[in-house]
C-alpha atoms as a PDB file:
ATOM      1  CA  UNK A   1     -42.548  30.062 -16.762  1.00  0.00           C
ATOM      2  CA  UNK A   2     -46.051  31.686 -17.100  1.00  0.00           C
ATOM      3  CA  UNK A   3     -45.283  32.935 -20.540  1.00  0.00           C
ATOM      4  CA  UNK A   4     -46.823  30.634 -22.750  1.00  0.00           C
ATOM      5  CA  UNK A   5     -46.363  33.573 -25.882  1.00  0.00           C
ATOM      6  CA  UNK A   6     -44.878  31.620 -28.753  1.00  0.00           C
ATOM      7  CA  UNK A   7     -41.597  33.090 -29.923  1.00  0.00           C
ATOM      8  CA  UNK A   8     -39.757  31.388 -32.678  1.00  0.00           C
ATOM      9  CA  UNK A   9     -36.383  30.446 -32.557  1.00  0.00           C
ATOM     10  CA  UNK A  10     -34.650  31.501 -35.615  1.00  0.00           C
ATOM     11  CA  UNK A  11     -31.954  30.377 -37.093  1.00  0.00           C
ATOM     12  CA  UNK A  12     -31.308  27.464 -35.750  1.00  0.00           C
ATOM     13  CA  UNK A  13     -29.933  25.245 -38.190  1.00  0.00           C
ATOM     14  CA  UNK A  14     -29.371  22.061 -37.286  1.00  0.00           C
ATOM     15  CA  UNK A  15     -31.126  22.210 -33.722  1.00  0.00           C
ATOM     16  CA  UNK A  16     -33.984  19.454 -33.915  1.00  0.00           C
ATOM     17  CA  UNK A  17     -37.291  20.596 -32.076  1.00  0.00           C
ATOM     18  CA  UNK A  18     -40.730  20.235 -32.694  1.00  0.00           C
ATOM     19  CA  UNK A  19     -41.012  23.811 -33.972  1.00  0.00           C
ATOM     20  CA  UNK A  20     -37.958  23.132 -36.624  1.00  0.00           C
ATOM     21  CA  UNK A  21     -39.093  23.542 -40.150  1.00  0.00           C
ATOM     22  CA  UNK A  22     -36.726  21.209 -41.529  1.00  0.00           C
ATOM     23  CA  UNK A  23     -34.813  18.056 -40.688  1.00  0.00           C
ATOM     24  CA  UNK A  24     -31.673  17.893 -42.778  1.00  0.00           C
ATOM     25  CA  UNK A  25     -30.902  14.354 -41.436  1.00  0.00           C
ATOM     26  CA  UNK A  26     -28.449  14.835 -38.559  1.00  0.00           C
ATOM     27  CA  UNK A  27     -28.609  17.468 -35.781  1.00  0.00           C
ATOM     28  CA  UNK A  28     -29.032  18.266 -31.937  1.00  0.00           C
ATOM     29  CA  UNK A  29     -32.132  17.192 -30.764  1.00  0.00           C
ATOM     30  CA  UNK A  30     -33.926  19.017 -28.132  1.00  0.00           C
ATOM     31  CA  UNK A  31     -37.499  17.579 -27.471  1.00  0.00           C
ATOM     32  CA  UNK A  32     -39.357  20.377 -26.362  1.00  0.00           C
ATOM     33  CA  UNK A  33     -41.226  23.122 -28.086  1.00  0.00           C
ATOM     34  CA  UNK A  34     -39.096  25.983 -27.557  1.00  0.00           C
ATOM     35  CA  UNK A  35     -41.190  28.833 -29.293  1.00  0.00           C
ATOM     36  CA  UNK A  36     -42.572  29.000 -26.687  1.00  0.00           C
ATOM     37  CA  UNK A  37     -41.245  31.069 -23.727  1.00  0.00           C
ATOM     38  CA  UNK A  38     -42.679  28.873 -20.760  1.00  0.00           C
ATOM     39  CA  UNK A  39     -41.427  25.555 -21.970  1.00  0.00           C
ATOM     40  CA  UNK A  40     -37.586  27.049 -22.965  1.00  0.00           C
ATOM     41  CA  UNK A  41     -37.770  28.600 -19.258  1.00  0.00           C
ATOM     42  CA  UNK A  42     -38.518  24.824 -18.104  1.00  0.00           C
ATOM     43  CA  UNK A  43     -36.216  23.409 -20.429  1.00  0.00           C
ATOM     44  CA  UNK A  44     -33.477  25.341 -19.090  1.00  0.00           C
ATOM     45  CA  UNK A  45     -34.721  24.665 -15.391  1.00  0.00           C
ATOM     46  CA  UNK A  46     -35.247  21.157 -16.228  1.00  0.00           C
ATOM     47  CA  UNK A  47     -31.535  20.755 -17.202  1.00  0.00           C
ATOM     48  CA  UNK A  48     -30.179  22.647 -14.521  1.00  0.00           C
ATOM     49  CA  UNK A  49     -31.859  20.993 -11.549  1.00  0.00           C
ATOM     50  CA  UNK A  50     -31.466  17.294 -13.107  1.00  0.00           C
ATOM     51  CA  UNK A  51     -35.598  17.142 -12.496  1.00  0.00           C
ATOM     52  CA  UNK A  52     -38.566  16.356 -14.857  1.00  0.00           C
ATOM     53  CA  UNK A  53     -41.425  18.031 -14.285  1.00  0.00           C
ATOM     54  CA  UNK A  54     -42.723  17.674 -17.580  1.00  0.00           C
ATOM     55  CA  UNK A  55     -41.834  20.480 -20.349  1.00  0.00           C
ATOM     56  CA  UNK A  56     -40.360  17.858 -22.621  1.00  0.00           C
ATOM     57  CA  UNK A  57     -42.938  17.537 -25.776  1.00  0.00           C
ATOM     58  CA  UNK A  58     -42.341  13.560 -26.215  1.00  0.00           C
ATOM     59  CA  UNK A  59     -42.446  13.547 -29.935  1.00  0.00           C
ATOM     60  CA  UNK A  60     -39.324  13.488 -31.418  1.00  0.00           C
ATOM     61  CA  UNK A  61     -37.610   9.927 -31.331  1.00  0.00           C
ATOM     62  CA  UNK A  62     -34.010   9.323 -32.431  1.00  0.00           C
ATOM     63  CA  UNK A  63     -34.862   5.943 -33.560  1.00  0.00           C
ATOM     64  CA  UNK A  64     -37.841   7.458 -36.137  1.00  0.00           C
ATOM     65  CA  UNK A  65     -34.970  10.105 -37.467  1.00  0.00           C
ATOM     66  CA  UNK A  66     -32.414   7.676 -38.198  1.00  0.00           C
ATOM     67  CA  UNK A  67     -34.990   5.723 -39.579  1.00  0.00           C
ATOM     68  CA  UNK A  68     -35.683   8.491 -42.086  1.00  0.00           C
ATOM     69  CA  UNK A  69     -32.253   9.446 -42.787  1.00  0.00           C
ATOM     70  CA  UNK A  70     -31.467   5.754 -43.762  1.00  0.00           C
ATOM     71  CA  UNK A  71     -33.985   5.742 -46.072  1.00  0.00           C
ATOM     72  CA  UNK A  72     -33.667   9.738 -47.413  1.00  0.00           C
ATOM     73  CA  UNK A  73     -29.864  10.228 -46.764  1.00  0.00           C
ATOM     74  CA  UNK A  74     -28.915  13.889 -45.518  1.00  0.00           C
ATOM     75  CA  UNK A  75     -31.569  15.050 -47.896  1.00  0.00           C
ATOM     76  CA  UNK A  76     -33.376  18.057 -46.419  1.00  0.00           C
ATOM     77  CA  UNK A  77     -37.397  17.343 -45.643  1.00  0.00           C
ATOM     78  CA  UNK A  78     -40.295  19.349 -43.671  1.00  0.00           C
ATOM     79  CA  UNK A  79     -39.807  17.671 -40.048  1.00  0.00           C
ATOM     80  CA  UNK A  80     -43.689  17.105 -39.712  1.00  0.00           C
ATOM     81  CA  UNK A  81     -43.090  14.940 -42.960  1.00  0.00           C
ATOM     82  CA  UNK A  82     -39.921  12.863 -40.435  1.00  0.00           C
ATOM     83  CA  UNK A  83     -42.195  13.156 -37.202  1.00  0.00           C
ATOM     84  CA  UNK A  84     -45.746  13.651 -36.747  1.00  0.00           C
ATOM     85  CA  UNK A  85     -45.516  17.154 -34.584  1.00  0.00           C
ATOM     86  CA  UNK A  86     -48.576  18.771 -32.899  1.00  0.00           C
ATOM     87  CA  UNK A  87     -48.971  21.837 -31.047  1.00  0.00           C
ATOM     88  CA  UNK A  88     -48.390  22.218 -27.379  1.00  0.00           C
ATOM     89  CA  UNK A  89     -50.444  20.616 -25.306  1.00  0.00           C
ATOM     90  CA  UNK A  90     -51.555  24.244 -23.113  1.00  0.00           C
ATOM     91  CA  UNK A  91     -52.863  21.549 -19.972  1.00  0.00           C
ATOM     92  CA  UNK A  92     -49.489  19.654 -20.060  1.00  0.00           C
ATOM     93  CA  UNK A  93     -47.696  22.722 -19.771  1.00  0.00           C
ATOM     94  CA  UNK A  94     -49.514  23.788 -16.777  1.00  0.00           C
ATOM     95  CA  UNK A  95     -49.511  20.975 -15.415  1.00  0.00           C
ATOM     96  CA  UNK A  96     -45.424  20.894 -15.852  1.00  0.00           C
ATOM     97  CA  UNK A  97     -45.346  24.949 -14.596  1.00  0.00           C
ATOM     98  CA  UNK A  98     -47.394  23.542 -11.427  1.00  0.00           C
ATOM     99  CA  UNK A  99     -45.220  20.486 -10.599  1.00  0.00           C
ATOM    100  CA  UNK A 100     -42.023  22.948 -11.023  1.00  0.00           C
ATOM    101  CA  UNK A 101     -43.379  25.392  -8.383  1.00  0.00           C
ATOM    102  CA  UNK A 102     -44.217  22.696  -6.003  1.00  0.00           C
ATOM    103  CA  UNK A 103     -40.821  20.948  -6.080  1.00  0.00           C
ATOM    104  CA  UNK A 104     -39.325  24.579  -5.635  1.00  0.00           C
ATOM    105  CA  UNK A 105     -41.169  25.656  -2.701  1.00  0.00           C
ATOM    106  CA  UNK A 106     -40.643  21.986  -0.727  1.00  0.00           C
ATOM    107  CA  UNK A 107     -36.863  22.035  -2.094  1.00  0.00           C
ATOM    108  CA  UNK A 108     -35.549  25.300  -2.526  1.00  0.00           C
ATOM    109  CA  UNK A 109     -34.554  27.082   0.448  1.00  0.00           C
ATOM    110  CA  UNK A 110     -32.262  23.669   1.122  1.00  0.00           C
ATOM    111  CA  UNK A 111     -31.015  22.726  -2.978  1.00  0.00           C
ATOM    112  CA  UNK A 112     -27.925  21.922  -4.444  1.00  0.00           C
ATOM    113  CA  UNK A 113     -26.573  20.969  -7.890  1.00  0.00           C
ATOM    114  CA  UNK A 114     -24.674  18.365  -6.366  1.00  0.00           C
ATOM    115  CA  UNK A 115     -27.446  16.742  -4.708  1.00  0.00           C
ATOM    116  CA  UNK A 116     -29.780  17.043  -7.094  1.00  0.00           C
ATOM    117  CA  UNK A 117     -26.660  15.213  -9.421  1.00  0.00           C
ATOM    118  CA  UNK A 118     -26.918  12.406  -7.050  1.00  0.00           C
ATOM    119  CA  UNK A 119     -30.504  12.092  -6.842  1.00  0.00           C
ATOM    120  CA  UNK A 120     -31.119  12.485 -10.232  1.00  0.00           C
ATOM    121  CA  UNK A 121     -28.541   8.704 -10.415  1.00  0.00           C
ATOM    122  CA  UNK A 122     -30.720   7.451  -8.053  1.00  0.00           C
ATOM    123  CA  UNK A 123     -34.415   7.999  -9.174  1.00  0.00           C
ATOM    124  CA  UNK A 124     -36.150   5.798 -11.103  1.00  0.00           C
ATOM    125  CA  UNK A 125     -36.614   8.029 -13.778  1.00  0.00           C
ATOM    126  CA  UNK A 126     -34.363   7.250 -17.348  1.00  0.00           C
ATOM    127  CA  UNK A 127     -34.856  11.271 -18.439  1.00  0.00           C
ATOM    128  CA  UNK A 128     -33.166  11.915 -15.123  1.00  0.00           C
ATOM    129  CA  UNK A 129     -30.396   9.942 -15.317  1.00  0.00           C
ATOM    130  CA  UNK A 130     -29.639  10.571 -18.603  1.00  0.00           C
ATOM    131  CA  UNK A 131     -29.493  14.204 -17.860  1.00  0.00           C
ATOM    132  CA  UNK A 132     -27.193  13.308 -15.259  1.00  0.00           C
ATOM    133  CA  UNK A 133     -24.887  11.421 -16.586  1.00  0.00           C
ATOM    134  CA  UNK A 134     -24.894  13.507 -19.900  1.00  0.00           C
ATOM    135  CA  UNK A 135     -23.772  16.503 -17.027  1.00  0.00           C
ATOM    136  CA  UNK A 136     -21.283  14.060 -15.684  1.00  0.00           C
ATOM    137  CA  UNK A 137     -19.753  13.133 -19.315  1.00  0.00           C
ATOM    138  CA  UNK A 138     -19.789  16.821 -20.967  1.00  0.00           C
ATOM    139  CA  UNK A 139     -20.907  19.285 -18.809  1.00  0.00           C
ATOM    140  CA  UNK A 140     -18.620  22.547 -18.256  1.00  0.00           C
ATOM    141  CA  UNK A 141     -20.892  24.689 -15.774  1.00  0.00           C
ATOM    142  CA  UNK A 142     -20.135  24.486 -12.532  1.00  0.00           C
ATOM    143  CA  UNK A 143     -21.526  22.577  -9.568  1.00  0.00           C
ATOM    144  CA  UNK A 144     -20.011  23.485  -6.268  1.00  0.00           C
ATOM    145  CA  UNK A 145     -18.748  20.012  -4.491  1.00  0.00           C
ATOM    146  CA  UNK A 146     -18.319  18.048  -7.097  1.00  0.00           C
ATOM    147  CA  UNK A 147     -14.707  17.161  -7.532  1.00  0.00           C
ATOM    148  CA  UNK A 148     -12.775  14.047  -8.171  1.00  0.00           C
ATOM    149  CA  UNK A 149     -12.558  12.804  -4.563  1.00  0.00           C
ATOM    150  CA  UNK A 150     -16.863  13.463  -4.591  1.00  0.00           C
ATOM    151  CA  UNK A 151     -17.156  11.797  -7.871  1.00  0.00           C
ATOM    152  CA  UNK A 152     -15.460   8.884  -6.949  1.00  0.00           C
ATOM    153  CA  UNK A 153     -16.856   8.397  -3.557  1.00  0.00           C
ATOM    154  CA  UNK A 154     -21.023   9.782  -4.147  1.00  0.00           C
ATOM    155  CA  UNK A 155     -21.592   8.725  -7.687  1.00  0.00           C
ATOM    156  CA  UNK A 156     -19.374   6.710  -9.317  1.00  0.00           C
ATOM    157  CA  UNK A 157     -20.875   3.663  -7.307  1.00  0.00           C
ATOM    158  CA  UNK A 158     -24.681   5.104  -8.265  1.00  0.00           C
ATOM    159  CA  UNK A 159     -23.020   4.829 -11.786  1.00  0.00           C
ATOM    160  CA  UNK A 160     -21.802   1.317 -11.818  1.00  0.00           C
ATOM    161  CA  UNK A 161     -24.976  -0.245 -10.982  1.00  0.00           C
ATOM    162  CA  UNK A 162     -26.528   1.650 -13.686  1.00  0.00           C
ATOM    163  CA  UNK A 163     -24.667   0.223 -15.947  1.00  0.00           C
ATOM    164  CA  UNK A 164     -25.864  -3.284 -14.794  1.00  0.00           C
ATOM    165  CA  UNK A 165     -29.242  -2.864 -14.155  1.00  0.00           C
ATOM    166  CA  UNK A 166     -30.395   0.705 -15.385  1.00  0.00           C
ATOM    167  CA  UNK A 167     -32.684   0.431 -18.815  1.00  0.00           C
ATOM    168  CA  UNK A 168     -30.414   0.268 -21.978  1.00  0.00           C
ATOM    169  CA  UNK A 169     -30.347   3.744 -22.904  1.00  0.00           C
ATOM    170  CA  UNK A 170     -29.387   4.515 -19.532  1.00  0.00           C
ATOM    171  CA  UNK A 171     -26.784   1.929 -19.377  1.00  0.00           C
ATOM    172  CA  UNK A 172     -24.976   2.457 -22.231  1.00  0.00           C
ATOM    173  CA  UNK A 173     -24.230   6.131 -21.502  1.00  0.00           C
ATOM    174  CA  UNK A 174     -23.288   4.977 -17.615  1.00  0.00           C
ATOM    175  CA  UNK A 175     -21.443   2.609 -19.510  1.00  0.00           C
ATOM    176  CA  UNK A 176     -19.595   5.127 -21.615  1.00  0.00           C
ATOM    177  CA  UNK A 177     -19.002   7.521 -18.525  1.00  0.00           C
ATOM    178  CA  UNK A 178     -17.107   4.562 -16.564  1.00  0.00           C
ATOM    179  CA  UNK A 179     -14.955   4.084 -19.852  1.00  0.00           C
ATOM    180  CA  UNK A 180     -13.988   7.114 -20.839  1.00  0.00           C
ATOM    181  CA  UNK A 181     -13.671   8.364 -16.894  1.00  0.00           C
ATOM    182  CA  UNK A 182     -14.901  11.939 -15.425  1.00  0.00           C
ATOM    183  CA  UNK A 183     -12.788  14.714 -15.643  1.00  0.00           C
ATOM    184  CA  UNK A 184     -12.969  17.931 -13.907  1.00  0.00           C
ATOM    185  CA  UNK A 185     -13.478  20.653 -16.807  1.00  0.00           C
ATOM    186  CA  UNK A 186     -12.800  24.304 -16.536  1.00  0.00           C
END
């Protein structure tokens, strides 16, 4: 994480990031720069440990690109024309490499995927949750404990009253979780 050399992604085709030359209309979003090497190594710990310390660059909106593609169809256009990118903020990143470090050295002699599943539900924080229950919908890496019997009994509660009283975006995919069910995947 203290590598903040840029290094382009290439070929990424329809992978939406803020260092994409091109939005063709539909595509993967990913909202943090990941040219460069510190923010993809927080991306990556960001997603596995359910936290949010920060990485994520907070400029591309889903709303803005479907915006665009209503009005420009899949026609292909500069993403800086589609979203107003800037360069990485350097502070911000530090400030995200610091906050990771801290949570690591008062949490990681004693972590777990599965409880950092759980209290990802039960924070206050939408990016959190989102992550979470994106895991819990399509995720296919492991995370020792969690099983049907675990589901059912730890989260699936957390995830009921989320889809009462959670935001809307957080809602609707706790929503979408309860209806299509977990499964256990290989």
């Amino acid at each position: 994480m203290g590598d903040d050399t840029r290094v382009p992604l290439t070929d990424t085709g329809d992978l939406i990031y803020p260092g994409a030359k091109h939005f063709y209309g539909h595509g993967f979003i990913v909202d943090y720069d990941l040219d460069v090497l510190a923010v993809r190594a927080g991306w990556v710990l960001e997603e596995l440990t359910f936290q949010d310390f920060g990485f994520s660059a907070g400029q591309i909106r889903e709303d803005v690109l479907l915006r665009d593609t209503a009005v420009h169809g899949f026609e292909t256009r500069p993403l800086n024309k589609v979203v107003p990118v800037r360069s990485p903020e350097k502070d911000r990143i530090q400030a995200a490499i610091t906050a990771a470090r801290n949570w690591w050295d008062a949490n990681g002699a004693r972590w777990s995927r599965m409880s950092a599943l759980e209290e990802a539900l039960r924070s206050a924080n939408a990016q959190r949750q989102i992550r979470a229950l994106g895991y819990l919908r399509y995720g296919d890496t492991i995370c020792e404990g969690l099983d049907l019997d675990s589901y059912a009994a730890r989260l699936q509660p957390v995830v009921r009253g989320l889809s009462k009283t959670a935001p809307p975006d957080v809602s609707e995919q706790a929503k979408l979780l309860l209806r299509d069910g977990f499964t256990m995947r290989p």
